[in-house]
Protein backbone atom coordinates (compact mmCIF):
# COMPACT_ATOMS: atom_id res chain seq x y z
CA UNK A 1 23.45 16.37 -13.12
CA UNK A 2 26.80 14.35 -12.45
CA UNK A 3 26.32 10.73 -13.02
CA UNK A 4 27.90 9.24 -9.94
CA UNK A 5 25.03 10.78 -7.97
CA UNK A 6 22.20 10.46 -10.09
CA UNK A 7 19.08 8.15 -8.94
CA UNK A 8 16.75 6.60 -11.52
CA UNK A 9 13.61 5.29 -10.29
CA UNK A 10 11.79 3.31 -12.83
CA UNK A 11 7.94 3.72 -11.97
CA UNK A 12 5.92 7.00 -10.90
CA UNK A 13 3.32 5.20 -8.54
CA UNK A 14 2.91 6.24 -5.07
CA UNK A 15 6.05 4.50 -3.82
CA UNK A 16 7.59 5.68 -7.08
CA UNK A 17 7.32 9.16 -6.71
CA UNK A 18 7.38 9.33 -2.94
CA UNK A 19 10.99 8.05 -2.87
CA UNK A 20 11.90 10.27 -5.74
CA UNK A 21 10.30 13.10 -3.69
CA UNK A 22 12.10 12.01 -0.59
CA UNK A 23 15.72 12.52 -2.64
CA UNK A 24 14.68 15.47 -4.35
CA UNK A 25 14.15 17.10 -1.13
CA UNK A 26 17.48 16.24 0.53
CA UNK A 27 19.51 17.18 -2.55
CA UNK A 28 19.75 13.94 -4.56
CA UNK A 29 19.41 14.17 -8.18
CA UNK A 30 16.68 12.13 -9.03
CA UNK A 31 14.92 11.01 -12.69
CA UNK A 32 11.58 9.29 -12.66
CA UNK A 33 10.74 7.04 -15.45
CA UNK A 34 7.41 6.28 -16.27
CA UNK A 35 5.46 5.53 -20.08
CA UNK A 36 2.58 7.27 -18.21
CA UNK A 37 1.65 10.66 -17.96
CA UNK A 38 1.77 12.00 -14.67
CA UNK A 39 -1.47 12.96 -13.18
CA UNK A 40 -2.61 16.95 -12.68
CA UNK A 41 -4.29 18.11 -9.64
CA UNK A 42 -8.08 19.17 -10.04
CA UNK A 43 -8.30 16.95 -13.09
CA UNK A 44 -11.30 14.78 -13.25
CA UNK A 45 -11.00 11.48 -12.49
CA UNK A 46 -13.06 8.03 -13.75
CA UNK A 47 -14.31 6.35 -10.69
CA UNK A 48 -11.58 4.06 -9.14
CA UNK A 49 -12.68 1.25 -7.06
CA UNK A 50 -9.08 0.81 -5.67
CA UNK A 51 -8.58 2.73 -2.53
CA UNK A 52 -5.36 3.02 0.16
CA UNK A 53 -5.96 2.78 3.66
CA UNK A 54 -3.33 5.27 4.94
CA UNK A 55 -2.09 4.69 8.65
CA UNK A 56 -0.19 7.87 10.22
CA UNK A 57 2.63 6.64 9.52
CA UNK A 58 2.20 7.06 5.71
CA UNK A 59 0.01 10.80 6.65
CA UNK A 60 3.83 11.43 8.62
CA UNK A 61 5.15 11.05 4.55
CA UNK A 62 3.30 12.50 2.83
CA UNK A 63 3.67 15.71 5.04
CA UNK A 64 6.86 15.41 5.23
CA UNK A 65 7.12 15.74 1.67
CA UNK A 66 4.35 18.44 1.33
CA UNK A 67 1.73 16.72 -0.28
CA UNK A 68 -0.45 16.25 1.92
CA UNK A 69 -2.36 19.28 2.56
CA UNK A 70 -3.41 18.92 -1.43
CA UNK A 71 -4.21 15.13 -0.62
CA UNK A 72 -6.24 16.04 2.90
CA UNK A 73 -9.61 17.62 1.24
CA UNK A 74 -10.27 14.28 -0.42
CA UNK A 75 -9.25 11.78 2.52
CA UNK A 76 -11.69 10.32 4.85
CA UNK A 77 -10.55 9.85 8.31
CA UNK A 78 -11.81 6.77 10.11
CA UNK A 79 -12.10 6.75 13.94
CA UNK A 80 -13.27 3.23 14.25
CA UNK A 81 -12.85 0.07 12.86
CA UNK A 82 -15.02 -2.67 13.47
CA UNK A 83 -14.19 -6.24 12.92
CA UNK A 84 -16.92 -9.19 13.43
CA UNK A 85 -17.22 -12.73 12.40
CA UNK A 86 -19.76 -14.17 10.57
CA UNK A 87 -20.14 -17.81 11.65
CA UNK A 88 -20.14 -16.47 15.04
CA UNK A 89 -20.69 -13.77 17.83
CA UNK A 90 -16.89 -12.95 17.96
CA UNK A 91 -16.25 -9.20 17.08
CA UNK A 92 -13.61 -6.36 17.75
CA UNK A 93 -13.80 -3.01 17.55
CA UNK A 94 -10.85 -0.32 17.39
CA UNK A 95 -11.72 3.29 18.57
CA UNK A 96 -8.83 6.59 18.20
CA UNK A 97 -10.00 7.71 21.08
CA UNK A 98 -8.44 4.64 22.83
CA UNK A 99 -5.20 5.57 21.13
CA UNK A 100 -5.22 9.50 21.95
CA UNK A 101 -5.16 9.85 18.48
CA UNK A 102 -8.15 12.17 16.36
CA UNK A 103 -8.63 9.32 13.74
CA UNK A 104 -6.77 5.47 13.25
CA UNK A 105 -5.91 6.32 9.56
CA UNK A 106 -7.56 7.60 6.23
CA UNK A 107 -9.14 6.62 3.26
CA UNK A 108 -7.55 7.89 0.30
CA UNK A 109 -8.04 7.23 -3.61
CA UNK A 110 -4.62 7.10 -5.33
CA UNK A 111 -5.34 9.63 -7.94
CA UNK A 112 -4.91 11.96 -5.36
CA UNK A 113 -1.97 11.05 -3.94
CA UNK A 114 -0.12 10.58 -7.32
CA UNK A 115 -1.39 14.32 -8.50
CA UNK A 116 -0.19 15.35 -5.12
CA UNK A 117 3.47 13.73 -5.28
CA UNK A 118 3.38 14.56 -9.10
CA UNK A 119 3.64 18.46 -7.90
CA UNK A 120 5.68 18.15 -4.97
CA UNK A 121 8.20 16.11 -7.45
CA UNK A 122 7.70 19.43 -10.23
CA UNK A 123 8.93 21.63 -6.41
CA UNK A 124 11.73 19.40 -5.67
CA UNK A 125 13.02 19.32 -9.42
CA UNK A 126 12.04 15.67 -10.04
CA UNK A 127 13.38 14.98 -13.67
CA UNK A 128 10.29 13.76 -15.11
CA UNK A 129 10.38 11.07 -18.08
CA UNK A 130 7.79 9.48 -20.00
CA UNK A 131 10.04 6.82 -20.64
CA UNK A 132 10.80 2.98 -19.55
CA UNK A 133 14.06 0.46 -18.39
CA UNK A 134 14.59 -2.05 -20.86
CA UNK A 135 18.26 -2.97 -19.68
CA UNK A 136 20.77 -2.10 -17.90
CA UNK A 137 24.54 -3.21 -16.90
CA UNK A 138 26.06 -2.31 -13.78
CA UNK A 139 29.85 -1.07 -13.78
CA UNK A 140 32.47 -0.67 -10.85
CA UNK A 141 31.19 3.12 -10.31
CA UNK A 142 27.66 3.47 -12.09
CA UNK A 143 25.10 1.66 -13.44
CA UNK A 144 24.16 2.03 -17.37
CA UNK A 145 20.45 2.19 -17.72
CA UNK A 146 18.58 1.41 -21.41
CA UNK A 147 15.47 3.13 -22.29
CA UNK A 148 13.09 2.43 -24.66
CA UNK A 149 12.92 5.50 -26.20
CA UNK A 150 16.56 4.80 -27.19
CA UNK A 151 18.20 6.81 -24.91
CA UNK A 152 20.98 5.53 -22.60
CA UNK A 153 21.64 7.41 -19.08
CA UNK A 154 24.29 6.59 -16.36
CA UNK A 155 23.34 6.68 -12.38
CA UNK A 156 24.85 5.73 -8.95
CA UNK A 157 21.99 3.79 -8.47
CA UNK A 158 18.93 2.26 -10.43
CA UNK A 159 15.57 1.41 -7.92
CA UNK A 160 12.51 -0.50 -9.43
CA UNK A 161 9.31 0.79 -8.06
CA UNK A 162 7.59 -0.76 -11.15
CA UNK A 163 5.36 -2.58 -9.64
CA UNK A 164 4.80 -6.58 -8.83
CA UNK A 165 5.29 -7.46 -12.29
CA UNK A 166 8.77 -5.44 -12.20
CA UNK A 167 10.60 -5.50 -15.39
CA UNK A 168 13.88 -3.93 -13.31
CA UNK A 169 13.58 -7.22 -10.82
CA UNK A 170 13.53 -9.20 -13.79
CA UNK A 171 16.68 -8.40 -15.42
CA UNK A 172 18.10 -8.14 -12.47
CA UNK A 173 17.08 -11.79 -12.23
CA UNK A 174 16.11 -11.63 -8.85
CA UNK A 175 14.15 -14.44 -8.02
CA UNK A 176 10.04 -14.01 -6.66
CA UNK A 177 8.90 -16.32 -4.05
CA UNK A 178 5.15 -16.46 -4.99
CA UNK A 179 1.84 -17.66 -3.10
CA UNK A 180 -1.19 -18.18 -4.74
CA UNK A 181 -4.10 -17.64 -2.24
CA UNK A 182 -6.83 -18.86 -4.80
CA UNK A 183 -8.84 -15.92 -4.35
CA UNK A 184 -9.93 -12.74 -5.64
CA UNK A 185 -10.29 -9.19 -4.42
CA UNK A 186 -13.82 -7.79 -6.01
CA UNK A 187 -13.85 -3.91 -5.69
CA UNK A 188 -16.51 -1.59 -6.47
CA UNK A 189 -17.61 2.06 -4.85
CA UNK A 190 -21.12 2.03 -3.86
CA UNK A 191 -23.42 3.82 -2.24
CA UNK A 192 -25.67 2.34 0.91
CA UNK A 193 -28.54 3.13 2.94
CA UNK A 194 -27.54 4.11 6.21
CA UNK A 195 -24.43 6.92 6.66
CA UNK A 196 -21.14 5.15 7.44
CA UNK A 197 -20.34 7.35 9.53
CA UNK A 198 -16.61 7.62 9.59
CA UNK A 199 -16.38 4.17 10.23
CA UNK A 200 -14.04 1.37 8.46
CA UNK A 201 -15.78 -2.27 8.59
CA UNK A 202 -15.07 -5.98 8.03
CA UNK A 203 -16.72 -9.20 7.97
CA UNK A 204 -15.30 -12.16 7.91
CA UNK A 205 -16.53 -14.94 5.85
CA UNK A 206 -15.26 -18.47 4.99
CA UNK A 207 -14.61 -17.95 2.09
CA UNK A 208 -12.61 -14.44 2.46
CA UNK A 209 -13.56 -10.84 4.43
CA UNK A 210 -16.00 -8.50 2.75
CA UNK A 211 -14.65 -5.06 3.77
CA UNK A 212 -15.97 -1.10 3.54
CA UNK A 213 -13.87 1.78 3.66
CA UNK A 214 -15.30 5.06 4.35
CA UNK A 215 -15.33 7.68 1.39
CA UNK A 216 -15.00 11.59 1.75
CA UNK A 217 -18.22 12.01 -0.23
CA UNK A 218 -20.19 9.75 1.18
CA UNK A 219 -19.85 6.47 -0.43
CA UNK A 220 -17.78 3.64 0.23
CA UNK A 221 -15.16 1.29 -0.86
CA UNK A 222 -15.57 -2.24 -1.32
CA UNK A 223 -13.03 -5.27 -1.07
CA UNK A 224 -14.87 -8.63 -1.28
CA UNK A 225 -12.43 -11.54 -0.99
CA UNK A 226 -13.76 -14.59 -2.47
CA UNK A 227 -13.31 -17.84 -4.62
CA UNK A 228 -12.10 -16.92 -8.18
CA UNK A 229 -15.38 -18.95 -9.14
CA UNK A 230 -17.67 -16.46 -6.94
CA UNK A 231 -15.69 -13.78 -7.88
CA UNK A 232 -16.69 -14.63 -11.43
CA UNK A 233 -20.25 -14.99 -10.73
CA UNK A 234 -20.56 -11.52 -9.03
CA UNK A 235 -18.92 -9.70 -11.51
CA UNK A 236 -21.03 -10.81 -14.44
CA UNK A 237 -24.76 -9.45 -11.89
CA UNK A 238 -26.15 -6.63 -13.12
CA UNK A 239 -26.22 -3.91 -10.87
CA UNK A 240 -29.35 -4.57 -9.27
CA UNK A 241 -28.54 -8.15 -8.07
CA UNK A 242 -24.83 -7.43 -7.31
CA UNK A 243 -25.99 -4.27 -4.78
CA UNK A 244 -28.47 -7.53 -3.25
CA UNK A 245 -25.67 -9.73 -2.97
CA UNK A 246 -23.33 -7.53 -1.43
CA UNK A 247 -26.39 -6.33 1.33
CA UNK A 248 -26.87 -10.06 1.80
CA UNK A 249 -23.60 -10.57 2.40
CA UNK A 250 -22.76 -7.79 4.56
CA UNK A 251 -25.94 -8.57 7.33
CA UNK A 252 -27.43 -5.58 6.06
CA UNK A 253 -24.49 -3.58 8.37
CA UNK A 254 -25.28 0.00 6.28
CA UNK A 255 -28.74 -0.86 5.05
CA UNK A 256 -29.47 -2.21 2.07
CA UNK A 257 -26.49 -1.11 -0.97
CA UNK A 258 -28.65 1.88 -3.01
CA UNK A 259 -25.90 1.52 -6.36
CA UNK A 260 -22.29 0.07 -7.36
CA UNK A 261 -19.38 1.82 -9.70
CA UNK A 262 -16.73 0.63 -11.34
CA UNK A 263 -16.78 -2.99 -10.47
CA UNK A 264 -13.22 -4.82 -10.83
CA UNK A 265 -11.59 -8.10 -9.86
CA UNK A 266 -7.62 -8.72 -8.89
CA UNK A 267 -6.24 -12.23 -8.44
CA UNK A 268 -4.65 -11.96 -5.00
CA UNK A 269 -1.18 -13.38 -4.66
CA UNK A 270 1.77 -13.16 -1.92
CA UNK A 271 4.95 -12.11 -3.60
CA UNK A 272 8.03 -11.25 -2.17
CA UNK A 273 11.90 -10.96 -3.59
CA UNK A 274 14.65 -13.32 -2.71
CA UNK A 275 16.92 -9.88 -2.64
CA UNK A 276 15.56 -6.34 -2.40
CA UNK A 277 18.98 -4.99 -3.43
CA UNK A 278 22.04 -5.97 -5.66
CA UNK A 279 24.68 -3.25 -6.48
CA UNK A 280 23.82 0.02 -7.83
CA UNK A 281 20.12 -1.81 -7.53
CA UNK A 282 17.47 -1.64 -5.24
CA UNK A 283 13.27 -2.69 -5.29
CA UNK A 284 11.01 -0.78 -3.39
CA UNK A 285 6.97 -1.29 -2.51
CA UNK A 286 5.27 -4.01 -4.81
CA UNK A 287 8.49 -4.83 -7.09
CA UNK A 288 9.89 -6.02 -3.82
CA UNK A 289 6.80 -7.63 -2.09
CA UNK A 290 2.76 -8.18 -2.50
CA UNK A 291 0.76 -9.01 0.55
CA UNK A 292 -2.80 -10.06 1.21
CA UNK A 293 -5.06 -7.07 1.54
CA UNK A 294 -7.01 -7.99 4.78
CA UNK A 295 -5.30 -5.07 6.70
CA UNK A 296 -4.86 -3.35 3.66
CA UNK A 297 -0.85 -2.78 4.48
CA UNK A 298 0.33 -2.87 1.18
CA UNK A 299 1.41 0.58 -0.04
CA UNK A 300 1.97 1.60 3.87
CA UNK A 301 4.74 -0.57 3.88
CA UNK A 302 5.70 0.57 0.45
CA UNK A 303 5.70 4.10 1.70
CA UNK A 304 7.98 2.62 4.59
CA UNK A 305 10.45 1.32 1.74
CA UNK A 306 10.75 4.59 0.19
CA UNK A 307 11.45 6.70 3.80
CA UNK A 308 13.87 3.82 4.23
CA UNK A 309 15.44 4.20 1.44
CA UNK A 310 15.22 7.60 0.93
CA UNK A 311 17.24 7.92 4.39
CA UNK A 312 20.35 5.51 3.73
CA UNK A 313 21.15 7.04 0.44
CA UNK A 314 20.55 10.62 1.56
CA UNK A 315 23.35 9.58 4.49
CA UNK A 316 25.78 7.55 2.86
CA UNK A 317 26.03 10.72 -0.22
CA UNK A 318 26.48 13.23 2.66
CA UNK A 319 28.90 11.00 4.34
CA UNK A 320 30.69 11.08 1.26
CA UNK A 321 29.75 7.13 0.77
CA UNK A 322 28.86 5.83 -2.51
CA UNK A 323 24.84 5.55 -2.38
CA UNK A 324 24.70 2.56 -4.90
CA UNK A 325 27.23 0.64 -3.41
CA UNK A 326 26.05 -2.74 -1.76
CA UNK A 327 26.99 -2.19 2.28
CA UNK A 328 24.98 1.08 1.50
CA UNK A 329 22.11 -0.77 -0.02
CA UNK A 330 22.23 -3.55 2.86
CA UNK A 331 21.49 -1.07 5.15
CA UNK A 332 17.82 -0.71 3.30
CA UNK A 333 17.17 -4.33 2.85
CA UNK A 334 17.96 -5.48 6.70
CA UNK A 335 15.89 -2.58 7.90
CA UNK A 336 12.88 -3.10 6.01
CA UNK A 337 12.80 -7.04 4.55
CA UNK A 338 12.43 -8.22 8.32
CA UNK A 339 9.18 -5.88 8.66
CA UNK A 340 7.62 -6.98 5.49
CA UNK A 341 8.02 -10.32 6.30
CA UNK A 342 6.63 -9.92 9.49
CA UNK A 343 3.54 -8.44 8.34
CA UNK A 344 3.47 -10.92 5.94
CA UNK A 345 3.22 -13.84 7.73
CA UNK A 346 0.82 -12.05 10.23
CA UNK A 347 -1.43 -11.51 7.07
CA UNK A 348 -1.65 -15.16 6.52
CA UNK A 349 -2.25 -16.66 9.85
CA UNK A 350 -4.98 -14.26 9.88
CA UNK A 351 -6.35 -15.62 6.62
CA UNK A 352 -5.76 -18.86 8.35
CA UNK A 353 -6.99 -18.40 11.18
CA UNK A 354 -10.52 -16.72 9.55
CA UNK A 355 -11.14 -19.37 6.66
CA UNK A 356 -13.54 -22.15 6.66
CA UNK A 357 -12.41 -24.13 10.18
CA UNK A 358 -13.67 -26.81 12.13
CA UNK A 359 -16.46 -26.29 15.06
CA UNK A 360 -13.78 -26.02 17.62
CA UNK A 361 -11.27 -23.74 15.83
CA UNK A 362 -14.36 -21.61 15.36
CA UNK A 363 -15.52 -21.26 19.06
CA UNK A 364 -11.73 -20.50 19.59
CA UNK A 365 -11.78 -17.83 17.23
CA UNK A 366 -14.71 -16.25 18.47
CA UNK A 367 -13.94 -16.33 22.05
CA UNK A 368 -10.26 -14.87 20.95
CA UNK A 369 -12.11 -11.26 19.65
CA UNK A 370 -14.60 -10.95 22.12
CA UNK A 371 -11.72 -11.27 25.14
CA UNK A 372 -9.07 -8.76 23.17
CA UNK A 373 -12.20 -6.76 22.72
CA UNK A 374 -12.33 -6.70 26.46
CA UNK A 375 -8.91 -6.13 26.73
CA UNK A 376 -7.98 -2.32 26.13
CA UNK A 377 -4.40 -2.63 26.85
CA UNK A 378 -4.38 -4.94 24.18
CA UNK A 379 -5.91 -3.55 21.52
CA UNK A 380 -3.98 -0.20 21.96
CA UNK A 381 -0.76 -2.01 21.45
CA UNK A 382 -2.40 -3.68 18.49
CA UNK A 383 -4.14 -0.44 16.92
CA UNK A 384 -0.93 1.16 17.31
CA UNK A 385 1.47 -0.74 15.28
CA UNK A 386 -1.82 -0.64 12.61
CA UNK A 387 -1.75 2.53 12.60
CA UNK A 388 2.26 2.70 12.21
CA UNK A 389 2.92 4.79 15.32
CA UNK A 390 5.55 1.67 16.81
CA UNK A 391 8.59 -0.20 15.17
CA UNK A 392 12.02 0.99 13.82
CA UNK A 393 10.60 3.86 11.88
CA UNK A 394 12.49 6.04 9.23
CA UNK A 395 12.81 9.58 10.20
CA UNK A 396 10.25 10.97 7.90
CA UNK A 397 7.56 8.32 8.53
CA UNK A 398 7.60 9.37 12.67
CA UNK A 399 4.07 10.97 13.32
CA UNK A 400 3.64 13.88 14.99
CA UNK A 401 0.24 14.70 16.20
């Protein structure tokens, strides 16, 4: 494996392992690093509370990669999505069939994705390394890359997909712009009443949106977003009184909550790099930006980093460019910083818009989701870019039905 064209990619999460997939597959020597061992298909899993909302564009991936007829058997399709406010009468609903499209995305535990991408990357002849970066130097043609096992390794490029508390980003000294929203995501998988029926649901409170995601089995995902305070409090219920409180707090939408698994709280925090790329150096998917998980965006527009990625290098090395060099690398950041940003910003004037307002801001609010409700036009154009079928899109994120 020559040196020059070599990518490492420190971190084997989704994003991870999907760009190292997306490499492998167009003939870019790739080695993943990651202390962890990487997941097998079939194993059994603990019960995660964390879930991914896929949209199509991040099915359109995953397919193009060929994991996703192993990840399809455990993801729920949703075909509606209903949104509704609680201090009011205002609510929105989404339906595929308003979009021509069979579902508006899918419900997908990550364990399945990563055991899916983990094979695909064993197909492609991912160089697999239960390793980690703990420095590196870059040089004129390569960049030197330090290991903790010892080891030392030369590349064309280095790309941290190690997560929001990258260690690559850091020695890179690239510096994080950081919001603390004050709140925290509660997530547990529980069980409820009444069927969900296929259907993804959110209510928002003022203090934060309570949301279920439909399960393949049966049972659903939770993401309360509260106080760190209430957040607290709920955690520390038993069972019984924390399956009350969320039934309580939900209207009583499925029934009352029968049981809860694997409860878990996350401090919630907007994060996003001054730089996604320096030479022979690039940040993909939470290393390069964290977002607010109302739409629950996060690792789609990870995914998006990785296709983006995955296409500029795979371009410049057949155009005989230099893949780590920095007008290769700006071609990534320009295409995909703008995005994030975007949905950034569209994140928190939503959180805005839906926290504890006056009287006035309220009636506004309300009367905003029962006229775009009204408005079919409307929420098409809206459901789309949800469901990632509009924007600049890298070539293997483009859905085909």
């Amino acid at each position: 494996m020559s040196a020059w064209t070599r990518v490492v990619i420190a971190g084997a999460g989704c994003v991870g392992s999907a760009l190292a997939c997306a490499l492998a597959s167009r003939g870019v020597p790739v080695v993943l690093l990651d202390p962890q061992p990487p997941p097998q298909p079939g194993a059994r899993q603990a019960v995660d509370p964390r879930v991914y909302a896929l949209t199509l564009a991040s099915q359109a991936v995953l397919e193009g990669l060929g994991a996703w007829d192993a990840v399809r058997p455990g993801a729920c399709p949703y075909e509606r999505m209903e949104v509704w406010d609680a201090e009011g009468t205002g609510s929105l609903r989404f339906d595929a069939a308003e979009t021509g499209e069979c579902c508006l995305g899918h419900i997908v535990e990550p364990h399945r994705i990563l055991a899916a991408l983990a094979a695909c990357g064993e197909r492609f002849g991912v160089e697999r390394r239960r390793d980690r970066v703990t420095d590196f130097q870059v040089h004129a043609r390569h960049v030197e890359v330090w290991l903790a096992s010892g080891d030392r390794m030369e590349a064309a490029l280095l790309v941290g997909a190690d997560g929001a508390g990258s260690r690559v980003r850091t020695l890179a000294g690239i510096p994080l712009d950081v919001l603390d929203y004050a709140q925290t995501a509660v997530v547990a998988t529980v069980r409820t009443e009444l069927p969900h029926g296929r259907v993804a649901r959110q209510r928002f409170m003022p203090s934060g949106p309570l949301a279920f995601l439909p399960l393949a089995d049966g049972r659903s995902a939770i993401v309360w977003t509260t106080t760190p305070e209430a957040a607290e409090e709920l955690l520390a219920l038993d069972e019984a009184d924390f399956c009350a409180a969320v039934t309580e707090a939900f209207g009583r939408r499925l029934g009352r909550v029968l049981s809860a698994e694997a409860r878990a709280g996350f401090p919630l925090r907007r994060r996003h790099a001054a730089a996604y790329v320096q030479p022979r150096l690039a940040l993909v998917g939470d290393a390069a930006h964290t977002i607010h998980p109302l739409a629950g965006q996060g690792v789609n527009l990870g995914l998006l980093d990785a296709a983006a990625l995955a296409q500029v290098v795979a371009q410049a090395r057949r155009r005989g460019r230099d893949p780590g060099a920095l007008p290769t690398l700006r071609r990534y950041e320009r295409w995909r910083r703008g995005d994030n940003l975007m949905m950034m910003r569209a994140m928190d004037g939503f959180r805005w818009l839906f926290g504890p307002r006056p009287a006035p801001v309220r009636e506004v609010r309300n009367l905003g989701l029962r006229l775009v409700d009204r408005l079919v036009p409307v929420k098409q154009l809206l459901a789309r870019r949800a469901m990632g079928l509009t924007g600049d899109l890298p070539e293997l994120a483009r859905y085909l039905p």
